[in-house]
C-alpha atoms as a PDB file:
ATOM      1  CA  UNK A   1       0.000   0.000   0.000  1.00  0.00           C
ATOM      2  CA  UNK A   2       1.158   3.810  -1.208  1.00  0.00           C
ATOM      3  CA  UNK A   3       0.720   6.930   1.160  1.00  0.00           C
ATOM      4  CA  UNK A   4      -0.229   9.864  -0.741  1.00  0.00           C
ATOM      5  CA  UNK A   5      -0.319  13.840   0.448  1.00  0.00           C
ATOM      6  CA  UNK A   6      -3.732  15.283  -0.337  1.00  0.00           C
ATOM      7  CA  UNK A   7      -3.966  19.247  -0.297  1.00  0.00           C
ATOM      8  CA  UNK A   8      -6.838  20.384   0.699  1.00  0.00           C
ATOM      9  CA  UNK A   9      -7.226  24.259  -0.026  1.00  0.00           C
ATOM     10  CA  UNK A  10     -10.736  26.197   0.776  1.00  0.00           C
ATOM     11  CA  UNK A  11     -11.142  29.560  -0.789  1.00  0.00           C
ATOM     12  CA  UNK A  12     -12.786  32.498   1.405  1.00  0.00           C
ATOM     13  CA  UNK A  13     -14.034  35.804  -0.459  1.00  0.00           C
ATOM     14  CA  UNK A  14     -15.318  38.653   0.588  1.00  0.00           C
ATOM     15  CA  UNK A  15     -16.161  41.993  -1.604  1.00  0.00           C
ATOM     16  CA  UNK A  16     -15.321  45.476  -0.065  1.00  0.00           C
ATOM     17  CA  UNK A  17     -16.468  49.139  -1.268  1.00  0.00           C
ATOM     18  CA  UNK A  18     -14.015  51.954  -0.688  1.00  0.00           C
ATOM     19  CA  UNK A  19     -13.583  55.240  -2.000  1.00  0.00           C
ATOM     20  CA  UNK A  20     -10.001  56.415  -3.201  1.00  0.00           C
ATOM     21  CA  UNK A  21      -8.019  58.194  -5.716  1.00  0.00           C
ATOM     22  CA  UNK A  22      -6.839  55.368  -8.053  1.00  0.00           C
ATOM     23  CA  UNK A  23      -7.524  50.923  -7.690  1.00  0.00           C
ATOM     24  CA  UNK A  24      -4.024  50.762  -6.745  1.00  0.00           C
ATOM     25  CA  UNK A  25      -4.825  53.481  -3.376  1.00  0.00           C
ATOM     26  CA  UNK A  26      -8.257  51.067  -3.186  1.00  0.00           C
ATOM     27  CA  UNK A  27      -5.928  47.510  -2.985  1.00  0.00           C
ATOM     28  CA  UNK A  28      -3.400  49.158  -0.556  1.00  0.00           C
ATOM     29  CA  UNK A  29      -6.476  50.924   1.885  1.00  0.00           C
ATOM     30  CA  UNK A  30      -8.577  47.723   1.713  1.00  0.00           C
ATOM     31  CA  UNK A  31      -5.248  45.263   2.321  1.00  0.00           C
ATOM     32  CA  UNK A  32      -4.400  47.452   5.121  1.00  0.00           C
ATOM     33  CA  UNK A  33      -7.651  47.388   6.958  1.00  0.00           C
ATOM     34  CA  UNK A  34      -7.493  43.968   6.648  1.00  0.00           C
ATOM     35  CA  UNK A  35      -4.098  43.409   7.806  1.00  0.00           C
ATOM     36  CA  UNK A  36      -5.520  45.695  10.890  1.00  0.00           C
ATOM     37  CA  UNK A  37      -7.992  43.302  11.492  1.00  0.00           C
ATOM     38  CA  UNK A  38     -11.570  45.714  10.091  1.00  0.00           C
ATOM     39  CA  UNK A  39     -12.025  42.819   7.698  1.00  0.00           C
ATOM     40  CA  UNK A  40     -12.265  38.779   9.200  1.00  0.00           C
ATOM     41  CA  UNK A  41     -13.280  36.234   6.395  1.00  0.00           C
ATOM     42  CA  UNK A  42     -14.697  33.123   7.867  1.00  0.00           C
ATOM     43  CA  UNK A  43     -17.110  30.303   6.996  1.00  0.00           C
ATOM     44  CA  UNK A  44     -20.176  32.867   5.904  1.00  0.00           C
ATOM     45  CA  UNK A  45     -17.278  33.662   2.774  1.00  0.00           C
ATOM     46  CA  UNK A  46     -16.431  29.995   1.676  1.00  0.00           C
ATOM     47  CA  UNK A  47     -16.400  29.954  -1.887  1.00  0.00           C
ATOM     48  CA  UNK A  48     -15.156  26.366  -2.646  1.00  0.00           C
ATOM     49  CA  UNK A  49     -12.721  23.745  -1.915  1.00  0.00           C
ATOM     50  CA  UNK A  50     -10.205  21.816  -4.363  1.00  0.00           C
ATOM     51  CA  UNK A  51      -8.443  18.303  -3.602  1.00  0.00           C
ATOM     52  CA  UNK A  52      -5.084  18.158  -5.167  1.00  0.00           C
ATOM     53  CA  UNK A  53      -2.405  15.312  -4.760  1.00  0.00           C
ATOM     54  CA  UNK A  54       0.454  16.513  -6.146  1.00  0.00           C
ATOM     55  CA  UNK A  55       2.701  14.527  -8.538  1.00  0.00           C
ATOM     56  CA  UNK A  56       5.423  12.728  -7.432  1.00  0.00           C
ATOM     57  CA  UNK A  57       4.049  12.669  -3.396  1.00  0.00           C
ATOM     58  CA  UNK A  58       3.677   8.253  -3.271  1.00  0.00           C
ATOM     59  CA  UNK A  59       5.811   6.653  -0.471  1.00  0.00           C
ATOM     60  CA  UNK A  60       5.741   2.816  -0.132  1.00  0.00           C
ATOM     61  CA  UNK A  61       4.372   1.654   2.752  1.00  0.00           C
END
């Protein structure tokens, strides 16, 4: 029998509306905020989840 590494990866989303000057100023404001904690994504934002086993990750066992 093999062992295999599975990744699993879930995808959270979440759409903001600021006002700024250019979308570069909007990215940087909104990344900030949520680096400062004014934004939390969690299970109400799931978007999807994708199983991956990536090549070359088999081990005898």
């Amino acid at each position: 029998m093999k062992e295999y590494e599975v990744q699993i990866r879930e995808s959270l989303s979440m759409t903001v509306t600021v006002e700024a000057e250019s979308a570069l100023q909007a990215r940087e404001l909104v990344e900030r905020q949520w680096k400062n904690g004014e934004y939390v994504l969690d299970a109400d934002h799931f978007q999807g989840v994708a199983f991956t086993v990536p090549a070359r990750r088999s081990r005898e066992r």
